[in-house]
C-alpha atoms as a PDB file:
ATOM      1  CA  UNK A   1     -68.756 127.675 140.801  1.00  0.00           C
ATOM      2  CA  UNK A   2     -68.756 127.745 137.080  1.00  0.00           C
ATOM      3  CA  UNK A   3     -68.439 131.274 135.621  1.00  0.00           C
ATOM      4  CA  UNK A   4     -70.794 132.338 132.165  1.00  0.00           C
ATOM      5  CA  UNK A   5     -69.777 135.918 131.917  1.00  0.00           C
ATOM      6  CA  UNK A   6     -66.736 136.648 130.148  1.00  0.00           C
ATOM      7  CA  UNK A   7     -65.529 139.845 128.311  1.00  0.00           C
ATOM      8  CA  UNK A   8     -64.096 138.876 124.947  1.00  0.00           C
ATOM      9  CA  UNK A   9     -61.404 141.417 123.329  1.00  0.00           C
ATOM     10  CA  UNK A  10     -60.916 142.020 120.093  1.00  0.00           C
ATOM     11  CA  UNK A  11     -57.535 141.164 118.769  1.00  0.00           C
ATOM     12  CA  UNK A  12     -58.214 143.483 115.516  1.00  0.00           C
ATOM     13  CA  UNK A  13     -59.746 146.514 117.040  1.00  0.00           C
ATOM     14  CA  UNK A  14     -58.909 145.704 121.196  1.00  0.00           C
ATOM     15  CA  UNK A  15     -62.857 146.541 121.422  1.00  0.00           C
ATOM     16  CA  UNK A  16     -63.807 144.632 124.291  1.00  0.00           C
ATOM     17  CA  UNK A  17     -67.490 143.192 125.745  1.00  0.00           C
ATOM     18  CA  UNK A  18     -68.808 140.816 128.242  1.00  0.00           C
ATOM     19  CA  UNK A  19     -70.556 138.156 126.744  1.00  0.00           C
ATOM     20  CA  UNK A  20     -73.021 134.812 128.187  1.00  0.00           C
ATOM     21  CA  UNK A  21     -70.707 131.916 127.262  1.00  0.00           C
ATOM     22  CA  UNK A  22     -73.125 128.749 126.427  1.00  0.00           C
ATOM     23  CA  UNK A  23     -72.638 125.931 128.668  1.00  0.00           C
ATOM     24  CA  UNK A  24     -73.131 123.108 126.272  1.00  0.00           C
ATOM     25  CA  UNK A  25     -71.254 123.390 123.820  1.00  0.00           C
ATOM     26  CA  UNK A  26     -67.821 125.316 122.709  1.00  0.00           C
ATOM     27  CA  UNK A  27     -68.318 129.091 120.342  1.00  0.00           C
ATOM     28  CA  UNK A  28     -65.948 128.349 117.622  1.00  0.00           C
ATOM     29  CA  UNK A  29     -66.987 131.518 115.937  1.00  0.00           C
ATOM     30  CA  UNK A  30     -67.476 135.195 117.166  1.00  0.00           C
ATOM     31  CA  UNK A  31     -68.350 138.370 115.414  1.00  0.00           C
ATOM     32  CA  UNK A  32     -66.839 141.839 116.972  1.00  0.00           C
ATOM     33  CA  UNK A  33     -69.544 144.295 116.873  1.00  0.00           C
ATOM     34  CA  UNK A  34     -67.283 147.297 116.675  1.00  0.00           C
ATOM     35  CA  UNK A  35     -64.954 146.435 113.868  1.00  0.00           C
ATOM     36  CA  UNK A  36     -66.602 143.263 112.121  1.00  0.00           C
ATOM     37  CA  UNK A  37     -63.500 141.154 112.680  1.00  0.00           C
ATOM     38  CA  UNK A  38     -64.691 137.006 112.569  1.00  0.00           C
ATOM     39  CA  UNK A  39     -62.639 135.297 115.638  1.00  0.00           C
ATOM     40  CA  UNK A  40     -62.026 131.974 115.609  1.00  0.00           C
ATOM     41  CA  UNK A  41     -60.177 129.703 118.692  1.00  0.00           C
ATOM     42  CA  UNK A  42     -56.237 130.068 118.494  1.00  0.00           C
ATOM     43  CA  UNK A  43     -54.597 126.966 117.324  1.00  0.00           C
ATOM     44  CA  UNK A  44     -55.168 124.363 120.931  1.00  0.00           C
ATOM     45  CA  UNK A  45     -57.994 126.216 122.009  1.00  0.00           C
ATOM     46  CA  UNK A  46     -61.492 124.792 121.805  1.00  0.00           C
ATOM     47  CA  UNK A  47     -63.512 127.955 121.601  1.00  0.00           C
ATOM     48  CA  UNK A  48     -63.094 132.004 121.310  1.00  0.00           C
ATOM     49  CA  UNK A  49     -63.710 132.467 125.070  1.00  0.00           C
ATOM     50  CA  UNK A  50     -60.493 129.878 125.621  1.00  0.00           C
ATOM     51  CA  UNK A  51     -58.429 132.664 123.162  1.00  0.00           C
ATOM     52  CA  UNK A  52     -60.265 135.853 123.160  1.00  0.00           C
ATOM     53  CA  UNK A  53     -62.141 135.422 126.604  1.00  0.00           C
ATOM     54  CA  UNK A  54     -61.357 136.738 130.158  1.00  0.00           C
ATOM     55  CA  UNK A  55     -62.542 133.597 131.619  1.00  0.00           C
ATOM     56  CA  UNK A  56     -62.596 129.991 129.755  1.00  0.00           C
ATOM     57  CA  UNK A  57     -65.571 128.489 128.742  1.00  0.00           C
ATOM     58  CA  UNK A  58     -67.719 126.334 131.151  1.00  0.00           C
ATOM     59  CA  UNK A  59     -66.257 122.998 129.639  1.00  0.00           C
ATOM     60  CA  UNK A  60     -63.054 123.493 130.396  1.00  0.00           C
ATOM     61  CA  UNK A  61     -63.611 125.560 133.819  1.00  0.00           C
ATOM     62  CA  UNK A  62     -65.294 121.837 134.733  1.00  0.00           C
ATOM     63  CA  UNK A  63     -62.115 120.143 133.198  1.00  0.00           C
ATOM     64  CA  UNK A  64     -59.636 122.044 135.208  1.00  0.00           C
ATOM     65  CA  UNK A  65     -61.736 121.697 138.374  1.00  0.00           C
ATOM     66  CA  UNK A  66     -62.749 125.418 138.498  1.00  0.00           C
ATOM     67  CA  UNK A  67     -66.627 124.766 138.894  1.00  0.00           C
END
């Protein structure tokens, strides 16, 4: 089963909170709330949760045969 909650941590400030991945499309862009820091997908990532994220995003948990 494909997950949509994942807890994103900050690499700036190590705030951390779980967010509603989309299932459509990849977040390329995502704005910490505690420090203001703008994350964008490590170099071979697709999206913030792939990076950032506790779990990957639904894409690639279908690609990998997680779902």
């Amino acid at each position: 089963m494909i997950k949509l909650k994942s807890t994103i941590k900050c690499p700036e400030c190590g705030h951390e909170k779980e967010e509603t991945m989309p299932t459509d499309a990849c977040q390329h862009f995502y704005k910490c709330e505690k420090c203001g820091a703008l994350l964008k997908p490590k170099p071979g990532d697709c999206c913030v949760y792939c990076s950032y994220g506790t779990v990957p995003c639904p894409p690639i948990q279908q690609e990998r045969g997680m779902g």
